[in-house]
C-alpha atoms as a PDB file:
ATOM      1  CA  UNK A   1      -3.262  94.523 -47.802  1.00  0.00           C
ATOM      2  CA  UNK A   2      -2.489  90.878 -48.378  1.00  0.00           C
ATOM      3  CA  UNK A   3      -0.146  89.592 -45.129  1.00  0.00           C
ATOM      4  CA  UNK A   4       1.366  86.676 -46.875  1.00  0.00           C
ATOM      5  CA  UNK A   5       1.590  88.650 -50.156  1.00  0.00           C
ATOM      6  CA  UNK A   6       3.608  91.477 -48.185  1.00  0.00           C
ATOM      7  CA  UNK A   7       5.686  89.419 -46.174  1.00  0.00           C
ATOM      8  CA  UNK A   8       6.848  86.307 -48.718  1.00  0.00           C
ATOM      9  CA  UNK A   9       7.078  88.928 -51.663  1.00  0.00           C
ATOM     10  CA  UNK A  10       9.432  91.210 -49.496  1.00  0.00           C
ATOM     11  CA  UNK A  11      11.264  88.488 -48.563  1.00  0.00           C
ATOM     12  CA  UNK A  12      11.828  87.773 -52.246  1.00  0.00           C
ATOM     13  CA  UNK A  13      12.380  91.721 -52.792  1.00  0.00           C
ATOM     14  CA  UNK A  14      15.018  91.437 -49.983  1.00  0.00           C
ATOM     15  CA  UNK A  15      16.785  88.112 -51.652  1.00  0.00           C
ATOM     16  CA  UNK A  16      16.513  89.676 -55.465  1.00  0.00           C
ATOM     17  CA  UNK A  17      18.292  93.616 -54.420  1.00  0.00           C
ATOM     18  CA  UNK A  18      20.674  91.544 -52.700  1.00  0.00           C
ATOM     19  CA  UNK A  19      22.132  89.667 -55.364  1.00  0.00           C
ATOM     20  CA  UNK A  20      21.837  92.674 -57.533  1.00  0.00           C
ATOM     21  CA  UNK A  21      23.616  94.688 -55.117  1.00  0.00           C
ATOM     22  CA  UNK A  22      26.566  91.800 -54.604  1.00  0.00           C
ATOM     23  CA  UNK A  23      26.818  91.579 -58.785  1.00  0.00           C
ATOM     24  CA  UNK A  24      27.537  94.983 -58.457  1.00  0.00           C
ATOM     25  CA  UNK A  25      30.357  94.581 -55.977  1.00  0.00           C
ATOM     26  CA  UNK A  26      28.908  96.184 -53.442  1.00  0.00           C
ATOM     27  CA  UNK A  27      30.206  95.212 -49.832  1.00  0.00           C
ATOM     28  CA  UNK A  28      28.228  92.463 -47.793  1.00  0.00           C
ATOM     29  CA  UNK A  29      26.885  94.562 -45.274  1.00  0.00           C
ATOM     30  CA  UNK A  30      26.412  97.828 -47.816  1.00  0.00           C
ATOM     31  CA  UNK A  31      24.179  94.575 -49.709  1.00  0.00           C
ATOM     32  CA  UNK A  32      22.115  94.127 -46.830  1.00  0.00           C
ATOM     33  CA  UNK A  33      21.136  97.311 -45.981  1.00  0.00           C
ATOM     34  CA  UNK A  34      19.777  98.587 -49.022  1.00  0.00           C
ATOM     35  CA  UNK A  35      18.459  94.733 -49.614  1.00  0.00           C
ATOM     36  CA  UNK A  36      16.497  95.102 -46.195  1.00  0.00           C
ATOM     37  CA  UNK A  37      15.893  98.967 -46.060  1.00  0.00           C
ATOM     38  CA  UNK A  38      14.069  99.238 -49.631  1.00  0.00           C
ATOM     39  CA  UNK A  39      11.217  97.186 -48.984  1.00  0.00           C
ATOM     40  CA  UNK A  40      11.110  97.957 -45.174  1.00  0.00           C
ATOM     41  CA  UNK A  41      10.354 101.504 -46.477  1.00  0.00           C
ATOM     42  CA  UNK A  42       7.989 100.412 -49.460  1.00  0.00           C
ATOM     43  CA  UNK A  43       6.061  98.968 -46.684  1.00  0.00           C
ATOM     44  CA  UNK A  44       6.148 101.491 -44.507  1.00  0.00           C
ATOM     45  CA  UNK A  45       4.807 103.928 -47.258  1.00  0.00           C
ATOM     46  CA  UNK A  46       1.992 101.461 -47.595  1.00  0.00           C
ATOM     47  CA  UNK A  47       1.380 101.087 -44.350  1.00  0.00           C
ATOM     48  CA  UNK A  48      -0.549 104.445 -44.830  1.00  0.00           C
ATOM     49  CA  UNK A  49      -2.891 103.134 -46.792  1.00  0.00           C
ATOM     50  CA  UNK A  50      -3.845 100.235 -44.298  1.00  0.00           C
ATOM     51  CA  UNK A  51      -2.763  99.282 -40.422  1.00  0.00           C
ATOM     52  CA  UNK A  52      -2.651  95.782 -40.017  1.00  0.00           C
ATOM     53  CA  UNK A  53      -1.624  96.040 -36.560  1.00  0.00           C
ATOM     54  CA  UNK A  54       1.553  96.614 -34.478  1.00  0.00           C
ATOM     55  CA  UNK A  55       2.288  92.402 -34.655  1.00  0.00           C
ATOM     56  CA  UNK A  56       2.564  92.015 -38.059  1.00  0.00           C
ATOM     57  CA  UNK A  57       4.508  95.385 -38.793  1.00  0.00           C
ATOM     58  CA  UNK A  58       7.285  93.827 -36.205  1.00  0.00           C
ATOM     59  CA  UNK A  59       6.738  90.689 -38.265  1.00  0.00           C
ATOM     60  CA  UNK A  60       7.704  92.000 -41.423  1.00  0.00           C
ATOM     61  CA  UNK A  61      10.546  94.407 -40.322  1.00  0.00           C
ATOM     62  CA  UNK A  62      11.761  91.442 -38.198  1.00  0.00           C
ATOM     63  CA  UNK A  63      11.556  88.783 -41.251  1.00  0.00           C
ATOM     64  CA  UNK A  64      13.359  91.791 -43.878  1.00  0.00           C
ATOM     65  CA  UNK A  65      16.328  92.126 -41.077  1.00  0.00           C
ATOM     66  CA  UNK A  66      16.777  88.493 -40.394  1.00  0.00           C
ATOM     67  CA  UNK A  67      16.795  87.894 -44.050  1.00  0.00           C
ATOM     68  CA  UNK A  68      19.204  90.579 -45.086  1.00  0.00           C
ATOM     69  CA  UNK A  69      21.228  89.393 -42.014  1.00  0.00           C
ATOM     70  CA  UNK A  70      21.972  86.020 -42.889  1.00  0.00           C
ATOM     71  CA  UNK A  71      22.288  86.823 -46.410  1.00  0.00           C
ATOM     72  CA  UNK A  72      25.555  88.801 -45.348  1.00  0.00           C
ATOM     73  CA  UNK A  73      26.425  86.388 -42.831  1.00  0.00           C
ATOM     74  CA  UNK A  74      26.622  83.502 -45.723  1.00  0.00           C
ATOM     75  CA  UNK A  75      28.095  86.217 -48.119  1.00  0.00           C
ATOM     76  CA  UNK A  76      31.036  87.447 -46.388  1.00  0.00           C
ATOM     77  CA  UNK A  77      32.094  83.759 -45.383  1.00  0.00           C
ATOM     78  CA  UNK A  78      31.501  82.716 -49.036  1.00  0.00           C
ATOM     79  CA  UNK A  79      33.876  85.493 -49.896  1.00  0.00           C
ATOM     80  CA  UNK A  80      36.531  84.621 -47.702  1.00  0.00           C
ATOM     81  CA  UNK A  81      36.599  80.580 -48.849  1.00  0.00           C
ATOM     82  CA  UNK A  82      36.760  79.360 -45.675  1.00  0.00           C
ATOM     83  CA  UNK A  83      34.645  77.523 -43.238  1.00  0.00           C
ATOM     84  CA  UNK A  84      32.592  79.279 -41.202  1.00  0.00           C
ATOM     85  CA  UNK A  85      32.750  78.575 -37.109  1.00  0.00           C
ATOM     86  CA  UNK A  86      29.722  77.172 -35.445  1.00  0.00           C
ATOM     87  CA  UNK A  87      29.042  80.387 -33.708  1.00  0.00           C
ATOM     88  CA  UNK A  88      27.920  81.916 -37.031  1.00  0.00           C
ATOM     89  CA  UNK A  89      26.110  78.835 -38.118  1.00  0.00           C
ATOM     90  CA  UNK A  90      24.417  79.013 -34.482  1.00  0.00           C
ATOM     91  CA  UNK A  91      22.997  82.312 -35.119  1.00  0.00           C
ATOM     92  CA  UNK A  92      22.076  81.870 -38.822  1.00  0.00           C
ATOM     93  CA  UNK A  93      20.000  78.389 -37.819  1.00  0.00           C
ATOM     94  CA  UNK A  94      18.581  80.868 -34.557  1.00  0.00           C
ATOM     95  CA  UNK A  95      17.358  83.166 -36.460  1.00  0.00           C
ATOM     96  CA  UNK A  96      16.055  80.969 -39.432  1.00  0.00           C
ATOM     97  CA  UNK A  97      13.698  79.262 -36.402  1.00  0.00           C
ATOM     98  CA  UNK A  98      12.676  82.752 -35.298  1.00  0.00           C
ATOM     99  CA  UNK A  99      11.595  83.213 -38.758  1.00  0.00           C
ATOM    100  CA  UNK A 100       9.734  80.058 -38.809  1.00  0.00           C
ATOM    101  CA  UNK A 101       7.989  81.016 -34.995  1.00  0.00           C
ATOM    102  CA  UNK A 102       7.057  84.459 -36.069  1.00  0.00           C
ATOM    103  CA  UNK A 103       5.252  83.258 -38.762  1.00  0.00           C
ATOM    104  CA  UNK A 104       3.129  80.954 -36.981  1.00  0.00           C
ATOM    105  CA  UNK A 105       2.870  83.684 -34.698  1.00  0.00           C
ATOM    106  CA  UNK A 106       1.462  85.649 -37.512  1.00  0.00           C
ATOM    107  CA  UNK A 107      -0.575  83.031 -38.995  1.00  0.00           C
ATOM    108  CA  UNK A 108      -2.182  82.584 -35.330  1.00  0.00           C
ATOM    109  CA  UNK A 109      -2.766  86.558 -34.718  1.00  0.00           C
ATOM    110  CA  UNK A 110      -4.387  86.945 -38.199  1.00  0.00           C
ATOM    111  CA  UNK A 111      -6.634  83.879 -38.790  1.00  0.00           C
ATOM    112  CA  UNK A 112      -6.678  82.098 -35.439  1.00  0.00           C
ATOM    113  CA  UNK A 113      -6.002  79.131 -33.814  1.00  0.00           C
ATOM    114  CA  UNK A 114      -6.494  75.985 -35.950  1.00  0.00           C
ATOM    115  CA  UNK A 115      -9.670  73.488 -34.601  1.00  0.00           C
ATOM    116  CA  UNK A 116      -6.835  70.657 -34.280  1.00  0.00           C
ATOM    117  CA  UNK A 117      -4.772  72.621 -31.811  1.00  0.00           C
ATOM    118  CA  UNK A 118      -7.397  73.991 -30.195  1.00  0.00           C
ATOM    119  CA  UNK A 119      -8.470  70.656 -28.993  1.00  0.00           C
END
């Protein structure tokens, strides 16, 4: 099983039944469950087929939730018209940089260290 296949294409999966889901009128947070539950499952179901290891199955279920998260987040403030407080914005911009440090994380558990930072 191909990491960066599983993880960027669910992330795409999550991003794609979201928007379907919101076309259909479906509430923000009804949205992001099924837009971050469907491929948590898929890959679940696969996961039978291959263990990667614990790291990057909290990865991936980490990376569908934060995705799906903000996704409502920005949805239900879109909805509304208005501007949205820093307190939101603090957590969507927190949780976009988790995103970013897992997958360095991931890239570091799975291939190694780079020779320039290892120096």
């Amino acid at each position: 099983m191909n990491i960066e296949l599983t993880l960027f294409g669910g992330l795409a999966v999550v991003v794609i039944l979201f928007g379907i889901a919101r076309l259909l009128r479906m509430p923000a947070e009804l949205a992001g469950l099924l837009a971050a539950g469907l491929p948590l499952f898929a890959y679940v179901v696969a996961l039978f087929r291959a263990w990667p290891g614990l790291d990057v199955v909290a990865i991936h279920i980490a990376v569908f939730g934060i995705a799906a998260f903000v996704l409502a987040v920005l949805s239900r403030y879109r909805a509304k018209q208005t501007r949205m407080h820093w307190v939101p914005k603090a957590l969507v911009a927190f949780f976009l940089l988790l995103v970013v440090v897992n997958a360095g994380f991931l890239y570091v558990s799975t291939k190694g260290l780079p020779p320039v930072l290892a120096r």
